[in-house]
N, C-alpha and C. Protein backbone atom coordinates (compact mmCIF):
# COMPACT_ATOMS: atom_id res chain seq x y z
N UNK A 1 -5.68 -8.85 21.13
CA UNK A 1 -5.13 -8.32 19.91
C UNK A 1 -4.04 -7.30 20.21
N UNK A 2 -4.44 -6.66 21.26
CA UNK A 2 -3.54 -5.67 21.64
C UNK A 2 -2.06 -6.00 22.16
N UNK A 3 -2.14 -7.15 22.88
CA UNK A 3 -0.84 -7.78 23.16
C UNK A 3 0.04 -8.32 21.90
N UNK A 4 -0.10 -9.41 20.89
CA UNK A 4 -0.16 -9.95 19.80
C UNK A 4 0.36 -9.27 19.26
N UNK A 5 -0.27 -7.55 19.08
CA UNK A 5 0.52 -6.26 17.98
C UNK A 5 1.66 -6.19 19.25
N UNK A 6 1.75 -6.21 20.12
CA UNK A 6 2.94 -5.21 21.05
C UNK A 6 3.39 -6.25 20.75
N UNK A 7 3.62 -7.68 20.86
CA UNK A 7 4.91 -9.04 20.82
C UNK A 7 5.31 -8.75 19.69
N UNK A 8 4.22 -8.71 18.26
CA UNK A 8 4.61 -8.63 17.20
C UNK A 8 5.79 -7.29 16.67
N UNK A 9 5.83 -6.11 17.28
CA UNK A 9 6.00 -4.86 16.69
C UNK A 9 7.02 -5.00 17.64
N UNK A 10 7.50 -5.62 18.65
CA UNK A 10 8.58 -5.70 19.55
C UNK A 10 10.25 -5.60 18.57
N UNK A 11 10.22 -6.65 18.25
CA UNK A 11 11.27 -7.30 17.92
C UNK A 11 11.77 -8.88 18.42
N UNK A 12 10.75 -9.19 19.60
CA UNK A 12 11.63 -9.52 20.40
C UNK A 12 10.87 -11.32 20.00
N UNK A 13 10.51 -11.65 19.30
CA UNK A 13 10.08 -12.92 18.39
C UNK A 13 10.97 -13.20 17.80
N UNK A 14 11.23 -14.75 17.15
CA UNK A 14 11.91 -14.85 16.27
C UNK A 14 11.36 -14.57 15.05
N UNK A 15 12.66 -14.51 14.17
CA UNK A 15 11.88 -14.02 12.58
C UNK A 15 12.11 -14.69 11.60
N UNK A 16 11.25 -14.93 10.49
CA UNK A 16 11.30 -16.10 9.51
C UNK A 16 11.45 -15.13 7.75
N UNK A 17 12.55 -15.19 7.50
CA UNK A 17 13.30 -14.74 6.39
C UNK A 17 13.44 -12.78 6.48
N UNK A 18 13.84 -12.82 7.89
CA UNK A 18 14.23 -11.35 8.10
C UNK A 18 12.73 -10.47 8.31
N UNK A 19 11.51 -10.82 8.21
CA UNK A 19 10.61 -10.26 8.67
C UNK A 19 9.76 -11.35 10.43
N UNK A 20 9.05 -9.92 11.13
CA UNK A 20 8.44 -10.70 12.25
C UNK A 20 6.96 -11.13 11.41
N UNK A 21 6.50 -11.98 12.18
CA UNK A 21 5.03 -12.69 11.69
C UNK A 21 4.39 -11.45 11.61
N UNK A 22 3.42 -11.61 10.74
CA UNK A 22 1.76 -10.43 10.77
C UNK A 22 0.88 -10.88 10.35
N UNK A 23 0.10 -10.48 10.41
CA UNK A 23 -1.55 -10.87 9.47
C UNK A 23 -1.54 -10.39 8.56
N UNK A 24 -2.36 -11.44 7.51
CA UNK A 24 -2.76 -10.16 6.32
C UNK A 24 -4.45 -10.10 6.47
N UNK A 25 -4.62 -8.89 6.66
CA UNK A 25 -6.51 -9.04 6.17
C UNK A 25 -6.61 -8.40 4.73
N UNK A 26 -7.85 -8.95 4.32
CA UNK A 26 -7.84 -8.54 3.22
C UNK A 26 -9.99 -7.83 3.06
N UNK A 27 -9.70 -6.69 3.17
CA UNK A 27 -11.32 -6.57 3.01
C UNK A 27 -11.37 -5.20 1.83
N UNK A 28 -13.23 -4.90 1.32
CA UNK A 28 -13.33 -4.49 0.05
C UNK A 28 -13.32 -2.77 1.09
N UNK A 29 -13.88 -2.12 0.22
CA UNK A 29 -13.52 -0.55 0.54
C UNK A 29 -15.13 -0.02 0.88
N UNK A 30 -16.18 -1.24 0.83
CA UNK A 30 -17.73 -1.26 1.47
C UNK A 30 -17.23 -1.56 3.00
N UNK A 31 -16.28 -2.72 3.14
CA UNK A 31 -16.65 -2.95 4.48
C UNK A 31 -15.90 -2.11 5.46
N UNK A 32 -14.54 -1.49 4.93
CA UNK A 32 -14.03 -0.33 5.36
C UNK A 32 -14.86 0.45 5.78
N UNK A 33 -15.73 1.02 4.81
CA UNK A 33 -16.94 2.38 4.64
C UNK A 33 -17.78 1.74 6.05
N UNK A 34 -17.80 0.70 6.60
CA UNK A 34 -18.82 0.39 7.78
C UNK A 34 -20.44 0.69 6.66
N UNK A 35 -20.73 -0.10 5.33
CA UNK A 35 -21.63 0.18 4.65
C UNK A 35 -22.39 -0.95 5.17
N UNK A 36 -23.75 -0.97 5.32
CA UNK A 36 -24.55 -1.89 5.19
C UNK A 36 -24.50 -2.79 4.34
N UNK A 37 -24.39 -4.45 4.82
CA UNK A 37 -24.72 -5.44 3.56
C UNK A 37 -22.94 -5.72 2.99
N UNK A 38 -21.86 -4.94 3.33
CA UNK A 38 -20.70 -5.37 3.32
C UNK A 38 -20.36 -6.38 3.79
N UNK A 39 -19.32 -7.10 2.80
CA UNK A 39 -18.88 -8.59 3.69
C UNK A 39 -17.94 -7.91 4.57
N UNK A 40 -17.77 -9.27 5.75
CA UNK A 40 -16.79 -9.07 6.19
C UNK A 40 -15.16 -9.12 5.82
N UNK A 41 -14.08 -8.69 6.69
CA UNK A 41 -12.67 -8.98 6.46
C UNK A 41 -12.85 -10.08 6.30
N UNK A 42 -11.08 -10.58 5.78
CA UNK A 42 -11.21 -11.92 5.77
C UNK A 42 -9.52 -12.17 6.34
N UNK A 43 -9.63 -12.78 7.60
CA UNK A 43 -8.17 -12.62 7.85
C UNK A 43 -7.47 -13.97 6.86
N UNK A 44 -6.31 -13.85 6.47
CA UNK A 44 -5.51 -15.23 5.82
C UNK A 44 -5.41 -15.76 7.09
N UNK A 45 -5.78 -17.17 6.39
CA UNK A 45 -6.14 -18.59 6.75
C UNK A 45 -6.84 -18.70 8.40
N UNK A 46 -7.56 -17.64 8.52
CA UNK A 46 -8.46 -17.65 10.13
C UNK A 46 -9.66 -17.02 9.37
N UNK A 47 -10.29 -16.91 8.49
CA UNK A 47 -11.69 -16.75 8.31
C UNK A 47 -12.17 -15.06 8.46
N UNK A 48 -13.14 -15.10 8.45
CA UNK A 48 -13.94 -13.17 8.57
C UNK A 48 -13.48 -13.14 9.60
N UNK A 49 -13.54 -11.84 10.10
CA UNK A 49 -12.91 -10.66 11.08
C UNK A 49 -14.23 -9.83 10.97
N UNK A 50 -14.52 -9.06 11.95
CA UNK A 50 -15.58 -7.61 12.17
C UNK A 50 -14.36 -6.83 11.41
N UNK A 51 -15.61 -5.66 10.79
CA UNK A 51 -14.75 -4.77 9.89
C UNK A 51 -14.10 -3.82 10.78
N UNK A 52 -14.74 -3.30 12.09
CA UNK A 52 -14.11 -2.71 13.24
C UNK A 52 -12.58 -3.32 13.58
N UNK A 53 -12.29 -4.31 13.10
CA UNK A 53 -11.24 -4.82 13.75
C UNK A 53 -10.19 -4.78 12.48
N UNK A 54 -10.59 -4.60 10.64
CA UNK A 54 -9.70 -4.10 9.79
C UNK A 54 -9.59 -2.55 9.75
N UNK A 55 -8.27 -2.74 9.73
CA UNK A 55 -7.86 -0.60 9.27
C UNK A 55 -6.69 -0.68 8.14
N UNK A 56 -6.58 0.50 7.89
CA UNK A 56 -5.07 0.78 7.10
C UNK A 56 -4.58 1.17 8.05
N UNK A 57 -2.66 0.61 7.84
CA UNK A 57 -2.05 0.93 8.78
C UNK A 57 -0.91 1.35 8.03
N UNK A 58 0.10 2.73 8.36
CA UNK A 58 1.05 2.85 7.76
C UNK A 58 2.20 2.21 7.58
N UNK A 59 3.00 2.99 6.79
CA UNK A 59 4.30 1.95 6.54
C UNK A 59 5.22 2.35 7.58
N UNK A 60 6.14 1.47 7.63
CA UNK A 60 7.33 1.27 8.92
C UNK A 60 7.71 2.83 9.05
N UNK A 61 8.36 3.36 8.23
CA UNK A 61 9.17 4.76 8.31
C UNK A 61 8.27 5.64 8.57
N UNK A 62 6.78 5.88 8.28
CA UNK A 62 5.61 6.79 8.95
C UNK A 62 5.59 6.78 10.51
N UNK A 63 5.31 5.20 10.83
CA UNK A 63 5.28 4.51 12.06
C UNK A 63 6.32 5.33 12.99
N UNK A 64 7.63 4.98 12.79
CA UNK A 64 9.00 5.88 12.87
C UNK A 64 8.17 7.27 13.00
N UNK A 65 8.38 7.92 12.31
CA UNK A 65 8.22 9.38 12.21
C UNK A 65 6.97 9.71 13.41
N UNK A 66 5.71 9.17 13.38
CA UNK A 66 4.75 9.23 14.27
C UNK A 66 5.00 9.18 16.11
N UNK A 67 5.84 7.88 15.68
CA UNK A 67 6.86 7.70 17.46
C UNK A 67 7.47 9.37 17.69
N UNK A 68 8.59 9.61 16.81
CA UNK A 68 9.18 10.72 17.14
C UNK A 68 8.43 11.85 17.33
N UNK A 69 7.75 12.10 16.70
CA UNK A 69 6.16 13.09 16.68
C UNK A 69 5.74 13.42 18.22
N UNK A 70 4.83 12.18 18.24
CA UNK A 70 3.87 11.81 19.05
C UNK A 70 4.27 11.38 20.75
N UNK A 71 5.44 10.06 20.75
CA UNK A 71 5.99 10.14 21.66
C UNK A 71 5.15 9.00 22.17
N UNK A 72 3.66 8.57 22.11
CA UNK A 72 2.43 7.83 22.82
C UNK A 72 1.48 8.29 22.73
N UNK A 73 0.42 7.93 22.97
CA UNK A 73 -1.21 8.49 22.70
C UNK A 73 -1.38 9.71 22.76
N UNK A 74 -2.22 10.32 21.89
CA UNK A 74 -2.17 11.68 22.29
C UNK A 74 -3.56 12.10 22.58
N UNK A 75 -4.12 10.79 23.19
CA UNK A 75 -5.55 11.69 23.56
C UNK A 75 -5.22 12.00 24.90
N UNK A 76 -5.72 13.02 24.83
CA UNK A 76 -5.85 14.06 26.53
C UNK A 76 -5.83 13.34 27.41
N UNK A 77 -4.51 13.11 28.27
CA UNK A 77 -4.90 12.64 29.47
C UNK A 77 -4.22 11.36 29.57
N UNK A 78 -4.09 10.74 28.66
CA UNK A 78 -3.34 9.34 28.84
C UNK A 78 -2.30 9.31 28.43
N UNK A 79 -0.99 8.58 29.04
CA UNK A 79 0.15 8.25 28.85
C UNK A 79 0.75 6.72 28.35
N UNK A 80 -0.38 6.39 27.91
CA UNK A 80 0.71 4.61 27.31
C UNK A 80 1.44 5.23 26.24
N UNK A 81 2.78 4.77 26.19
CA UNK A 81 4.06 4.73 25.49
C UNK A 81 3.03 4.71 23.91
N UNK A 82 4.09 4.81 22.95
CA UNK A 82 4.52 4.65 21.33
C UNK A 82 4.10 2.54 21.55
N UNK A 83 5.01 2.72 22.28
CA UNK A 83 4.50 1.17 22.12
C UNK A 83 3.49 0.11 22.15
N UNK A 84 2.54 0.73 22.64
CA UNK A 84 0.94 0.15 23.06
C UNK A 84 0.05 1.26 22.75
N UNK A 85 0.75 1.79 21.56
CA UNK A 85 -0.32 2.99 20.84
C UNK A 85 -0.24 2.36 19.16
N UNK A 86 -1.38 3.13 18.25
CA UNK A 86 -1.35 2.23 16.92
C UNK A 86 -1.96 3.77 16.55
N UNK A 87 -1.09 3.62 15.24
CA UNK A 87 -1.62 5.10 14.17
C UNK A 87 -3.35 5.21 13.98
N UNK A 88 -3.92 6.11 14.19
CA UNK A 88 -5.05 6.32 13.93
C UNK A 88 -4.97 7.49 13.47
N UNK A 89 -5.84 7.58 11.80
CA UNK A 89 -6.78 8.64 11.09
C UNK A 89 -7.19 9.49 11.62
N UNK A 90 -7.19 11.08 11.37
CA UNK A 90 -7.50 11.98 12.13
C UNK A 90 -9.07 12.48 10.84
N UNK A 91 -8.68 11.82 9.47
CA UNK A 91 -10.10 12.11 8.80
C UNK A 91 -9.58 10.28 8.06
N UNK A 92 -10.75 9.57 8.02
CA UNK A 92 -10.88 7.77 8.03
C UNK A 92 -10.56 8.06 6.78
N UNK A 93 -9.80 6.92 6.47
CA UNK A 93 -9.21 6.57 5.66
C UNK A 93 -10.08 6.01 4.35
N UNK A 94 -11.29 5.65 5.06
CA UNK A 94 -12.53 5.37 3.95
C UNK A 94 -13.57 6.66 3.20
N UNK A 95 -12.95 7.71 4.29
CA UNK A 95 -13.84 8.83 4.15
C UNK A 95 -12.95 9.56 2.95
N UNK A 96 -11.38 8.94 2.68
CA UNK A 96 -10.73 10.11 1.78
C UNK A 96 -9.47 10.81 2.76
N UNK A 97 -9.38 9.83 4.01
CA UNK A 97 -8.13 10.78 4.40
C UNK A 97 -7.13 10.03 4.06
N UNK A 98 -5.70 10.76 3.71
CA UNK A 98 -4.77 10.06 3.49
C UNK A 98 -3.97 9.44 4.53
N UNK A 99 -2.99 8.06 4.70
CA UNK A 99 -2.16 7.57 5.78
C UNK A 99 -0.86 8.24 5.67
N UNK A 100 -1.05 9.13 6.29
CA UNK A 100 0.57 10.02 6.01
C UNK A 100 0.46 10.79 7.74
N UNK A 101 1.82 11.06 7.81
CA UNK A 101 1.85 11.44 9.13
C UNK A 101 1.10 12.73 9.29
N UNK A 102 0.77 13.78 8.34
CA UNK A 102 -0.02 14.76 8.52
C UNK A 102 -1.81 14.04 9.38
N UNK A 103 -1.69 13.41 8.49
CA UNK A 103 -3.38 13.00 9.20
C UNK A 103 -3.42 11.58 9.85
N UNK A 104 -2.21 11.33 10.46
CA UNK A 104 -2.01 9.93 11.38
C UNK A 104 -1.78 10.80 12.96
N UNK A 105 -2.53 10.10 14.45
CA UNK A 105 -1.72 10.30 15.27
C UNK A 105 -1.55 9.20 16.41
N UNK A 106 -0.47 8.71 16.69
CA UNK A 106 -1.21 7.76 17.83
C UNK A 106 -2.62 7.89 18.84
N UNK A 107 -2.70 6.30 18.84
CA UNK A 107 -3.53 6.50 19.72
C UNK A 107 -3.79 5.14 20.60
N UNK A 108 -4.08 4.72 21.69
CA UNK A 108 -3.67 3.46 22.18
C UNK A 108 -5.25 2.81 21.92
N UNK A 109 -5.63 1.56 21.96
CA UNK A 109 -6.39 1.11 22.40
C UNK A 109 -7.68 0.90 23.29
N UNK A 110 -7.16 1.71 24.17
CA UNK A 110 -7.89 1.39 25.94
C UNK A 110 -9.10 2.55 25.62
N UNK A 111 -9.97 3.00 26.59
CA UNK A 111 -11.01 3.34 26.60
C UNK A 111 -10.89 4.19 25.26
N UNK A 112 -10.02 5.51 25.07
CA UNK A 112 -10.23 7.03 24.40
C UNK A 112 -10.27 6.28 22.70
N UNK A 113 -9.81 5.45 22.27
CA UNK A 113 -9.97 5.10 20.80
C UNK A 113 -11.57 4.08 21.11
N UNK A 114 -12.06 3.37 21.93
CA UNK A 114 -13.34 3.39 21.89
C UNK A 114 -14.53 4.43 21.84
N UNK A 115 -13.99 5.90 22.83
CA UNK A 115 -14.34 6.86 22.48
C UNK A 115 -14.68 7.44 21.12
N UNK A 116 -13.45 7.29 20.26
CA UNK A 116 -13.24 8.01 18.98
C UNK A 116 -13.95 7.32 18.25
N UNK A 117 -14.07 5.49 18.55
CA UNK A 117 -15.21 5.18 17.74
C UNK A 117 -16.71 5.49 18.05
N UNK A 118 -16.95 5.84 18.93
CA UNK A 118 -18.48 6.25 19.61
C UNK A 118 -19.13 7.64 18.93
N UNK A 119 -18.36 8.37 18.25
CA UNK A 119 -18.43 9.71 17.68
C UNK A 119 -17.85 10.72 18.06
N UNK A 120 -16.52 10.59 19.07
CA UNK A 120 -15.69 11.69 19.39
C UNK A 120 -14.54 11.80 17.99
N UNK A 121 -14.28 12.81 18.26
CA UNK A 121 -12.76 13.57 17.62
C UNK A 121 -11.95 13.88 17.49
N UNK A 122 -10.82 13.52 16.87
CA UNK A 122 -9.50 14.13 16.94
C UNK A 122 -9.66 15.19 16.47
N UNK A 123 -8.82 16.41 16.34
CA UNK A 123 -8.47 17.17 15.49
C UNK A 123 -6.98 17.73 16.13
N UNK A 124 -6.46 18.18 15.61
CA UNK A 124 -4.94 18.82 15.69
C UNK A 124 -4.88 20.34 15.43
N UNK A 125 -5.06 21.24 16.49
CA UNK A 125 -4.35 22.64 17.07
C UNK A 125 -3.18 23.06 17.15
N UNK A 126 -3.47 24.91 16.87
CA UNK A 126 -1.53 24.96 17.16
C UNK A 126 -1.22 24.11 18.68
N UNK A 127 -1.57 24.63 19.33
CA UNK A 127 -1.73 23.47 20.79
C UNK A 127 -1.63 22.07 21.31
N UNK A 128 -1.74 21.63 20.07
CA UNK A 128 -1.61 20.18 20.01
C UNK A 128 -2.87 19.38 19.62
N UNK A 129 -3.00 18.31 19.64
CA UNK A 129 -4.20 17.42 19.70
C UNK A 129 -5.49 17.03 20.94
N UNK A 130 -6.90 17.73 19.98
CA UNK A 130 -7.78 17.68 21.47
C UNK A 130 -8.89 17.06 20.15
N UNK A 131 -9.59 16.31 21.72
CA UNK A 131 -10.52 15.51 21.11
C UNK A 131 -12.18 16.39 21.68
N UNK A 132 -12.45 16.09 20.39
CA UNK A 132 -13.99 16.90 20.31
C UNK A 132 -15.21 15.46 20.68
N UNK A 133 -16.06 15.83 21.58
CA UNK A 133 -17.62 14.56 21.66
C UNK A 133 -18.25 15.39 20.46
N UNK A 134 -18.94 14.13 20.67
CA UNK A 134 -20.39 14.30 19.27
C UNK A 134 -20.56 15.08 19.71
N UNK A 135 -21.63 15.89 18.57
CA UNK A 135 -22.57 17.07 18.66
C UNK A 135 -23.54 16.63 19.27
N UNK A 136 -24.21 17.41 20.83
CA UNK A 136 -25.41 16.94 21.45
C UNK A 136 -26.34 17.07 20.23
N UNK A 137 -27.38 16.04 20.73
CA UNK A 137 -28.77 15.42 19.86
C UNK A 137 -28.60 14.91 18.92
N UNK A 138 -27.21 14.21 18.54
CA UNK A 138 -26.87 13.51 17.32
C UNK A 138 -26.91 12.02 17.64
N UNK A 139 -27.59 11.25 16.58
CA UNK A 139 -27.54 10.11 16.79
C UNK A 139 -26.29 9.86 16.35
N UNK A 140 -24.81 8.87 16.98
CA UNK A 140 -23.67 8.78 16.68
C UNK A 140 -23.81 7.04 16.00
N UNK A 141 -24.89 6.28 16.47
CA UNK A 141 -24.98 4.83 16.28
C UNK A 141 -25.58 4.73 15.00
């Protein structure tokens, strides 16, 4: 998937009436919520998707603004480019946070956004962006 978004977000595809290819998923605001008993996504014309695998994603000129921002992942420690990074929620988007560059920051794929799904944290300091682990003795699952 991760490749697929980098070909796609390239440029470097051909394009069919001035836009590059994308998906559309389409899921309810239960399966967002990760609620019990939610259906799944439903990608156009490829069937359900895990809801882990639908998000909101901002619009192009956020995207823009986030690159200039951000620069590439900003979890501690890792350096993949703007380009093999994807906007992530600093409060979920199901929980009530808004997709605006205030509460968007990159973040790539590879281990640290598996992290963030495990129960770690972003948050944003005068200092910059540091990621908080669960609270010991918390069940995060």
């Amino acid at each position: 998937m991760e490749l697929a978004g980098h070909a796609l977000d390239s440029g470097s595809l051909p394009q069919h009436a001035g836009q590059c290819p994308h998906l559309q998923v389409t899921a309810t605001l239960e399966t967002l919520q990760g609620l019990k008993g939610a259906p799944a996504a439903e990608l156009e014309m490829g069937g359900p998707i895990a809801a882990e695998t639908a998000h909101r994603v901002p619009a192009s000129a956020t995207r823009r603004a986030l690159q200039a921002r951000d620069g590439g992942c900003v979890w501690p420690g890792c350096d993949r480019p703007a380009s093999w990074s994807q906007a992530h929620h600093l409060q979920s988007w199901a929980q009530g946070g808004s997709t605006d560059v205030d509460n968007l920051v990159l973040i790539c794929r590879a281990p640290p956004l598996e992290g963030a799904e495990e129960g770690w944290r972003l948050i944003r300091t005068d200092e910059g962006v540091v990621a908080l682990p669960p609270p010991s003795g918390v069940d995060t699952g």
